[in-house]
PDB file of N, CA and C in Angstrom:
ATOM      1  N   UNK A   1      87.276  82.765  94.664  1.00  0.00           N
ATOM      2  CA  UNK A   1      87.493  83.442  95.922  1.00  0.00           C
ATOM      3  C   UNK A   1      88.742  84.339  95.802  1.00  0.00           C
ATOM      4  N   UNK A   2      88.822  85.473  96.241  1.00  0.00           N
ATOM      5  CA  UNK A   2      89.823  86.583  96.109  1.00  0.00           C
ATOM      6  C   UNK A   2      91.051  86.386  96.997  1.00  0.00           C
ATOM      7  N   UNK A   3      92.051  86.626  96.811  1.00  0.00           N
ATOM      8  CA  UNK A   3      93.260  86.140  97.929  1.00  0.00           C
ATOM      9  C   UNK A   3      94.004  87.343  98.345  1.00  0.00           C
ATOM     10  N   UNK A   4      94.161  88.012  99.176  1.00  0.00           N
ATOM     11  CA  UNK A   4      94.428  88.835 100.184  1.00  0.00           C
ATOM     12  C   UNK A   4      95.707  88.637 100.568  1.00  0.00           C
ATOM     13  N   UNK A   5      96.330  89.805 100.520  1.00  0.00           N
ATOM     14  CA  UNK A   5      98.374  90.179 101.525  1.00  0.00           C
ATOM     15  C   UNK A   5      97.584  90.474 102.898  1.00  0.00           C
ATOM     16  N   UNK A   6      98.271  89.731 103.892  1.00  0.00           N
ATOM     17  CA  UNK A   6      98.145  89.963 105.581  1.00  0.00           C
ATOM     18  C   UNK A   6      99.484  89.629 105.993  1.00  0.00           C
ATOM     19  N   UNK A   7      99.521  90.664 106.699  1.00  0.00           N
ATOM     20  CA  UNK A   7     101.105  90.925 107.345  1.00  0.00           C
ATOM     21  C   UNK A   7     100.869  91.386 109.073  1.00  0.00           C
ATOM     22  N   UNK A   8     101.971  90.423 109.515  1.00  0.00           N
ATOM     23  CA  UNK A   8     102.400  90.526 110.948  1.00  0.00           C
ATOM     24  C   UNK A   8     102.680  91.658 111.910  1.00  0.00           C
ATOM     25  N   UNK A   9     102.016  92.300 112.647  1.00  0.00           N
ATOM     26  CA  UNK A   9     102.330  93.443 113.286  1.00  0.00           C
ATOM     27  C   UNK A   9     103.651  92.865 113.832  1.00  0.00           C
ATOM     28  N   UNK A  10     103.970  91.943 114.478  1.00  0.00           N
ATOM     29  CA  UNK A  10     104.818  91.645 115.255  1.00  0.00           C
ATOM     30  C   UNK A  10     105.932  91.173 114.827  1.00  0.00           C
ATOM     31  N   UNK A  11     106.344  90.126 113.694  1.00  0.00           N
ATOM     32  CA  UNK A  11     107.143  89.622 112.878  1.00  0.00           C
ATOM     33  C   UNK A  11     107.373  90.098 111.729  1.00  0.00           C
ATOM     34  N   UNK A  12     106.091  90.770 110.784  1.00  0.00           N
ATOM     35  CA  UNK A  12     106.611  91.264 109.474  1.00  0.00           C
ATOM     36  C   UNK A  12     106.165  90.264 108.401  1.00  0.00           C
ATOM     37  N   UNK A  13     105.881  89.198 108.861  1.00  0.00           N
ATOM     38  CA  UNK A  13     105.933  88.091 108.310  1.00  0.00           C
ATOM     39  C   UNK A  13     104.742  88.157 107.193  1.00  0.00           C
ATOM     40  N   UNK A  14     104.651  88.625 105.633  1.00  0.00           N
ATOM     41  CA  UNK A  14     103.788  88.904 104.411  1.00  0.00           C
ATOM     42  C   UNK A  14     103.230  87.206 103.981  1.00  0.00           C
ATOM     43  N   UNK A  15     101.837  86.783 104.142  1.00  0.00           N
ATOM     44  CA  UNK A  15     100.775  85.591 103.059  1.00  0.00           C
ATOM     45  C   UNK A  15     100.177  86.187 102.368  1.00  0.00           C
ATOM     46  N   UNK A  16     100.128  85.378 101.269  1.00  0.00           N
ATOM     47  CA  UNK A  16      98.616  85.630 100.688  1.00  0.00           C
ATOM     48  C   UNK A  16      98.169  84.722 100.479  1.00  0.00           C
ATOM     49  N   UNK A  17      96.898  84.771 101.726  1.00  0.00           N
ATOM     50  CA  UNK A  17      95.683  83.762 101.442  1.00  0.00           C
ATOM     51  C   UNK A  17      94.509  84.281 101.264  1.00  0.00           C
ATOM     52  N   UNK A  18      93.232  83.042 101.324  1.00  0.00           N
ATOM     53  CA  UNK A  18      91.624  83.733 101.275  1.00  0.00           C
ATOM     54  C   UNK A  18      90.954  83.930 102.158  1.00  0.00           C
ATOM     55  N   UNK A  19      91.974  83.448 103.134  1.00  0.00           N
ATOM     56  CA  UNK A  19      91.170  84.145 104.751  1.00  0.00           C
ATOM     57  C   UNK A  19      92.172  84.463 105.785  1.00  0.00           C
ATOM     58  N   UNK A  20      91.667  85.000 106.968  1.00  0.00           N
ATOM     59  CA  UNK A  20      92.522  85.417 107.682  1.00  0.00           C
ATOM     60  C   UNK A  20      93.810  84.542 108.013  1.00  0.00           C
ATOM     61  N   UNK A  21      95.049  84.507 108.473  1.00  0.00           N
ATOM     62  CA  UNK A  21      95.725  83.132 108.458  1.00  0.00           C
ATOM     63  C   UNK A  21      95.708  82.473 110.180  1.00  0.00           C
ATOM     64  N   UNK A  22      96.182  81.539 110.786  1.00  0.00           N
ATOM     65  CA  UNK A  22      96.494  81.340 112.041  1.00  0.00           C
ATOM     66  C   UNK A  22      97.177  82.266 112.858  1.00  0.00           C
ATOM     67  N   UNK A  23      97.052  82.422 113.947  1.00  0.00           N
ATOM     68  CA  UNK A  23      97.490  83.504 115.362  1.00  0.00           C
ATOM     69  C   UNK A  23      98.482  82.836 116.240  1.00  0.00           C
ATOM     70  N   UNK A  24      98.431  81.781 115.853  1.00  0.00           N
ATOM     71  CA  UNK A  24      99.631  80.575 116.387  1.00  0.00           C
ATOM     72  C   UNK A  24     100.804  80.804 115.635  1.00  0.00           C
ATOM     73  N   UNK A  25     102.090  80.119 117.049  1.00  0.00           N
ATOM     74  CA  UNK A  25     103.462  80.434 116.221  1.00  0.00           C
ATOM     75  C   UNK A  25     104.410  81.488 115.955  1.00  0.00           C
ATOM     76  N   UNK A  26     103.957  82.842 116.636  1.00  0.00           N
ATOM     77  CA  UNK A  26     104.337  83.948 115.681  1.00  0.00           C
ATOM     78  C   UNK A  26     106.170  83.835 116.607  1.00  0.00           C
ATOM     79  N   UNK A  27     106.989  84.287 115.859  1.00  0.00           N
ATOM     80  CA  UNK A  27     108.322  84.394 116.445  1.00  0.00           C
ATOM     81  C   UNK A  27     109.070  85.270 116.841  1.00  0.00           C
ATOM     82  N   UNK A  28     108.051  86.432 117.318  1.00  0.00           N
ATOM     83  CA  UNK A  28     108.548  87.780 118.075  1.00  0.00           C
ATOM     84  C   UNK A  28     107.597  87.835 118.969  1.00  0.00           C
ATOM     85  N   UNK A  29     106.133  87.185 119.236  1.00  0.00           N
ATOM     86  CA  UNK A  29     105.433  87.300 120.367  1.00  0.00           C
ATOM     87  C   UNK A  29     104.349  86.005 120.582  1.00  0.00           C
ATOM     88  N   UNK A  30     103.366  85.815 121.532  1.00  0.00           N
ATOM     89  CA  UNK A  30     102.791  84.976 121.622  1.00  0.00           C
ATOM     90  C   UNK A  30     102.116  84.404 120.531  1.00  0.00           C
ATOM     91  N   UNK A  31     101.453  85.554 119.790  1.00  0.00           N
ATOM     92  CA  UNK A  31     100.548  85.109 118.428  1.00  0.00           C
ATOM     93  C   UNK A  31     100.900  86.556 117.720  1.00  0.00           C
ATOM     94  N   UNK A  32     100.691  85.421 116.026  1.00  0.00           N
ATOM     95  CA  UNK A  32     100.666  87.038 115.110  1.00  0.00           C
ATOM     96  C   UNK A  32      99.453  87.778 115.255  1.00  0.00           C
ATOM     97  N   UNK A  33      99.502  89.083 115.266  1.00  0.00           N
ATOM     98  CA  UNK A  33      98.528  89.929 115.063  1.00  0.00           C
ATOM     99  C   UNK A  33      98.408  90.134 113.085  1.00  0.00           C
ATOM    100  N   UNK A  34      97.858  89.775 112.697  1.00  0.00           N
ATOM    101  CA  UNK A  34      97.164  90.013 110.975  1.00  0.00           C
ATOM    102  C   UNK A  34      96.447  90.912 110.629  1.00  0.00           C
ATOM    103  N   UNK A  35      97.169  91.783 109.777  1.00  0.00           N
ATOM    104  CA  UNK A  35      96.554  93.326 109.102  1.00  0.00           C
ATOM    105  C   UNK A  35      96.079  92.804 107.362  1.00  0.00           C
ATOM    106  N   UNK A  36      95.134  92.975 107.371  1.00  0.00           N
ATOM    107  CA  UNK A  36      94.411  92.756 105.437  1.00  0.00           C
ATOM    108  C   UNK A  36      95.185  93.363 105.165  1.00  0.00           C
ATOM    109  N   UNK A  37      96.156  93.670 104.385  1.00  0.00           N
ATOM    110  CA  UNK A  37      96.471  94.740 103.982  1.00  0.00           C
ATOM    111  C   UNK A  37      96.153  94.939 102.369  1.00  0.00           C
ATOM    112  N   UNK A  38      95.338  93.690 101.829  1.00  0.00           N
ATOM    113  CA  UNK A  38      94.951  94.442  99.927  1.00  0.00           C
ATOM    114  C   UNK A  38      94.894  93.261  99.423  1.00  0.00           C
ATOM    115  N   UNK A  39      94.015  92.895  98.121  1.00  0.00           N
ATOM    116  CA  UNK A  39      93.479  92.110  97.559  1.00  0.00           C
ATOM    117  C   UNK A  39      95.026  92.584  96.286  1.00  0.00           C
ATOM    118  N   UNK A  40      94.892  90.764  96.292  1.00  0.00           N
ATOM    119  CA  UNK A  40      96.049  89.958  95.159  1.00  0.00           C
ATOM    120  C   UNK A  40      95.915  90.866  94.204  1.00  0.00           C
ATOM    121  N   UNK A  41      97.106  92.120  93.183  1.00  0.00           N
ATOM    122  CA  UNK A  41      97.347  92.142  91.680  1.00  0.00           C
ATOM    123  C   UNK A  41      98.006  92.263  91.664  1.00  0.00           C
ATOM    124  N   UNK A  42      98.597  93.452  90.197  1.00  0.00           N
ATOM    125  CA  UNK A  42      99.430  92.925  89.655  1.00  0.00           C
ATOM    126  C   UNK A  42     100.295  94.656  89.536  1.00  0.00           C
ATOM    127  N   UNK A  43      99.779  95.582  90.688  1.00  0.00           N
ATOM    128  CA  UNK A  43     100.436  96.931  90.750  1.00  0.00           C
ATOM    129  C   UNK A  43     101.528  96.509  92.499  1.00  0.00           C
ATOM    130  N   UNK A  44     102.522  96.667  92.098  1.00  0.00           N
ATOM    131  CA  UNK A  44     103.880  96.596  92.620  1.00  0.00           C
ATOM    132  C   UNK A  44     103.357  98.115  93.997  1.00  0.00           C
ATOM    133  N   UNK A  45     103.738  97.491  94.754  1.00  0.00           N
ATOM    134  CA  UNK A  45     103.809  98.774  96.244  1.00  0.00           C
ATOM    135  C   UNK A  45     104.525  98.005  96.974  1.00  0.00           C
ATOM    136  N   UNK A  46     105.568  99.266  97.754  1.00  0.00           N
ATOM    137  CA  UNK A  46     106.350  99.324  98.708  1.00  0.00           C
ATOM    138  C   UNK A  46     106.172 100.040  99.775  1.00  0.00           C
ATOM    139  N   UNK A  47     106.290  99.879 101.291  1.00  0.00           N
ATOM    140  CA  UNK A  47     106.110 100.616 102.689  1.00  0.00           C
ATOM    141  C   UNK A  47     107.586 100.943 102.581  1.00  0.00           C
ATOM    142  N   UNK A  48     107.572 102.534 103.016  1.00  0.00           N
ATOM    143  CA  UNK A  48     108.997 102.699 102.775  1.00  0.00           C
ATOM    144  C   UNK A  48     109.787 102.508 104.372  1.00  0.00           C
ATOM    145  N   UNK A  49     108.626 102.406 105.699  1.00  0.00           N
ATOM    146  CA  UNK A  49     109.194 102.426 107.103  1.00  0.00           C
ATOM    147  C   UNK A  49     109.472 100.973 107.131  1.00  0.00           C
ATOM    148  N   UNK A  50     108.525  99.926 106.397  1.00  0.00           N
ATOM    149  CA  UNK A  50     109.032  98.649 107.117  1.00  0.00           C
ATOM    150  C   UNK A  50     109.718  97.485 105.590  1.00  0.00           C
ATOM    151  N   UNK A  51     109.702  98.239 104.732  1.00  0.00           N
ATOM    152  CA  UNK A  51     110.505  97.794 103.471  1.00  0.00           C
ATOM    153  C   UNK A  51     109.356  96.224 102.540  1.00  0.00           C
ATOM    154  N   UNK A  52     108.247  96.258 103.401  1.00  0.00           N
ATOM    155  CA  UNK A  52     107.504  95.330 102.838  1.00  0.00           C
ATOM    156  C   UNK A  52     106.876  96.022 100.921  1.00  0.00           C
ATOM    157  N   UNK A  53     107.050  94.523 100.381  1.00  0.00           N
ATOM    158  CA  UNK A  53     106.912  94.942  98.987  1.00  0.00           C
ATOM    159  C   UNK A  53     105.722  93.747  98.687  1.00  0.00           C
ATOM    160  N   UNK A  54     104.743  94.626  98.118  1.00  0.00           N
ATOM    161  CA  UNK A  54     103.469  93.856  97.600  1.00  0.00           C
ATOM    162  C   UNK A  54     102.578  93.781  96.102  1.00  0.00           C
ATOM    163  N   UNK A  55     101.896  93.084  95.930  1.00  0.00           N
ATOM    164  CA  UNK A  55     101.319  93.168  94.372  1.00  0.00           C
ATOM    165  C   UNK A  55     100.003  93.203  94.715  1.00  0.00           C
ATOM    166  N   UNK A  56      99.432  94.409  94.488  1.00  0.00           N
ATOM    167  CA  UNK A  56      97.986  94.731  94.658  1.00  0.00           C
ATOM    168  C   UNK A  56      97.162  95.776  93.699  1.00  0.00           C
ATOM    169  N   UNK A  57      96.058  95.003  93.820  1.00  0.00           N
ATOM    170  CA  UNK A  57      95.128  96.064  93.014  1.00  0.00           C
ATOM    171  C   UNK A  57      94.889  97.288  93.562  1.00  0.00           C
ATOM    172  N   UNK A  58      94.908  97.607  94.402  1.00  0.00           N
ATOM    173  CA  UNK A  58      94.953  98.985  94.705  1.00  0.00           C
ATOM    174  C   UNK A  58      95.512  99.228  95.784  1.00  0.00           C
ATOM    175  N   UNK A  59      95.749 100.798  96.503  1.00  0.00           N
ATOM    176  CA  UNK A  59      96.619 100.464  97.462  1.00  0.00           C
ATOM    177  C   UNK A  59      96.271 100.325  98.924  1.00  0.00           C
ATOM    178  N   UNK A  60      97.532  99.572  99.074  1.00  0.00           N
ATOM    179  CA  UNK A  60      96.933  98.829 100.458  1.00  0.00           C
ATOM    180  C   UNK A  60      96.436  99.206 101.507  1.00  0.00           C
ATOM    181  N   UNK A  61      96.582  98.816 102.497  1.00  0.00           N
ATOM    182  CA  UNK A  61      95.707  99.743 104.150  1.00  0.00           C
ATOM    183  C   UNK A  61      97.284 100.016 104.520  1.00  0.00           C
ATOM    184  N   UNK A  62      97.035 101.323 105.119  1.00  0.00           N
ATOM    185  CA  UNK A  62      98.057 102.268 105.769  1.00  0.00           C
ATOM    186  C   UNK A  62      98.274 101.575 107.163  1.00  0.00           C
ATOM    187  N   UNK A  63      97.153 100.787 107.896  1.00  0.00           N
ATOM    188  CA  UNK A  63      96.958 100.141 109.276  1.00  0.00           C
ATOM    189  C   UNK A  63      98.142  99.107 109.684  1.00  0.00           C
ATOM    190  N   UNK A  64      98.824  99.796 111.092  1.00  0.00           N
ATOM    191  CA  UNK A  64      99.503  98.714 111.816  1.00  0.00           C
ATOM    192  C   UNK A  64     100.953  98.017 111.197  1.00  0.00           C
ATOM    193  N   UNK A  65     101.377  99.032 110.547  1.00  0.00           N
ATOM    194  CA  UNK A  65     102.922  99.138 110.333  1.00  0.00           C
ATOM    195  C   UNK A  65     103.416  98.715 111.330  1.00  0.00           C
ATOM    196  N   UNK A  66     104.613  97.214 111.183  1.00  0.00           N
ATOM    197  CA  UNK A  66     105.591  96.952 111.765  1.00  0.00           C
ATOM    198  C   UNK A  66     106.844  97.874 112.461  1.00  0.00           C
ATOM    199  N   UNK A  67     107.040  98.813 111.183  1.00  0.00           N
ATOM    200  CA  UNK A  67     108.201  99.514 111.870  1.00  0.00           C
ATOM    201  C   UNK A  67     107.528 101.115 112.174  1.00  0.00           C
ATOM    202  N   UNK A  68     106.022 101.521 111.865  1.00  0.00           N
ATOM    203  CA  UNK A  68     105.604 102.872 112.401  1.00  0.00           C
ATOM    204  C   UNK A  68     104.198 102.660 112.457  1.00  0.00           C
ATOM    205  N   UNK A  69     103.725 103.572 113.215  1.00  0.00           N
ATOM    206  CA  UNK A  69     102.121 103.666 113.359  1.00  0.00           C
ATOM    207  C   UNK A  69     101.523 103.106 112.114  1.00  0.00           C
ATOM    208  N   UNK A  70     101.822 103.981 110.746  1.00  0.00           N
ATOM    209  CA  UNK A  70     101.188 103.600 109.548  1.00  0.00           C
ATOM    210  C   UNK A  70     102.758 103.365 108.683  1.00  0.00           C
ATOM    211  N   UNK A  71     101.626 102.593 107.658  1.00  0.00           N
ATOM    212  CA  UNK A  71     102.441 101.919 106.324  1.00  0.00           C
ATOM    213  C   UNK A  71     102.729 103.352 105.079  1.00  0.00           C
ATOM    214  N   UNK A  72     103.627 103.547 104.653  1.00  0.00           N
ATOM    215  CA  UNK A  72     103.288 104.925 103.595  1.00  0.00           C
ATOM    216  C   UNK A  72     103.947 104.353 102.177  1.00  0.00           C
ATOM    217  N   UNK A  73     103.231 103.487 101.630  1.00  0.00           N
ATOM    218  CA  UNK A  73     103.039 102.965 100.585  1.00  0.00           C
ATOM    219  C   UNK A  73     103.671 103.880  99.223  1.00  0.00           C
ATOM    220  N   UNK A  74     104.575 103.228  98.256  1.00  0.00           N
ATOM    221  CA  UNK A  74     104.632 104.130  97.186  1.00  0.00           C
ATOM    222  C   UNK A  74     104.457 102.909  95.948  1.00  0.00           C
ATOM    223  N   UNK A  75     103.829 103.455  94.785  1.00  0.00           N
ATOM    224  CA  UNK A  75     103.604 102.529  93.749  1.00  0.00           C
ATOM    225  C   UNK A  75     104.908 102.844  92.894  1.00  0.00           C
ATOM    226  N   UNK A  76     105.536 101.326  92.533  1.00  0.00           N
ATOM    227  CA  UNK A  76     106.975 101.232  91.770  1.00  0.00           C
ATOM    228  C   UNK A  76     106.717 100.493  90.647  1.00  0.00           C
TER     229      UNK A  76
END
């Protein structure tokens, strides 16, 4: 099963699991909101608005940036 980065509209807060994670708990609002943002590898990307840093096979979804509309990803 493939394991997936999902990140917090509301907290920021980066998992990687194989399914969506819980909506409970979040610590900036009632529940986290969870963006897919890219299947587990081993190519290094950074959002340069909300400073999140990830390892993915390709690059991630632009959708539902913490700190701007979209994520603008650069490969490092």
């Amino acid at each position: 099963m493939a394991i997936y980065w999902y990140q917090c509209k509301h907290c920021e807060t980066l998992i990687k699991k194989d399914s969506s994670p819980n909506t409970s708990s979040c610590s900036k609002s009632s529940f986290h909101s969870w963006t897919k943002l890219a299947e587990l590898g081993d190519i290094n990307y950074s959002c340069k608005h909300c400073g999140a840093t990830i390892q993915a096979k390709s690059t991630p979804s632009t959708s539902n940036c913490p700190s701007s509309s979209f994520h603008s990803w650069t490969k490092l």
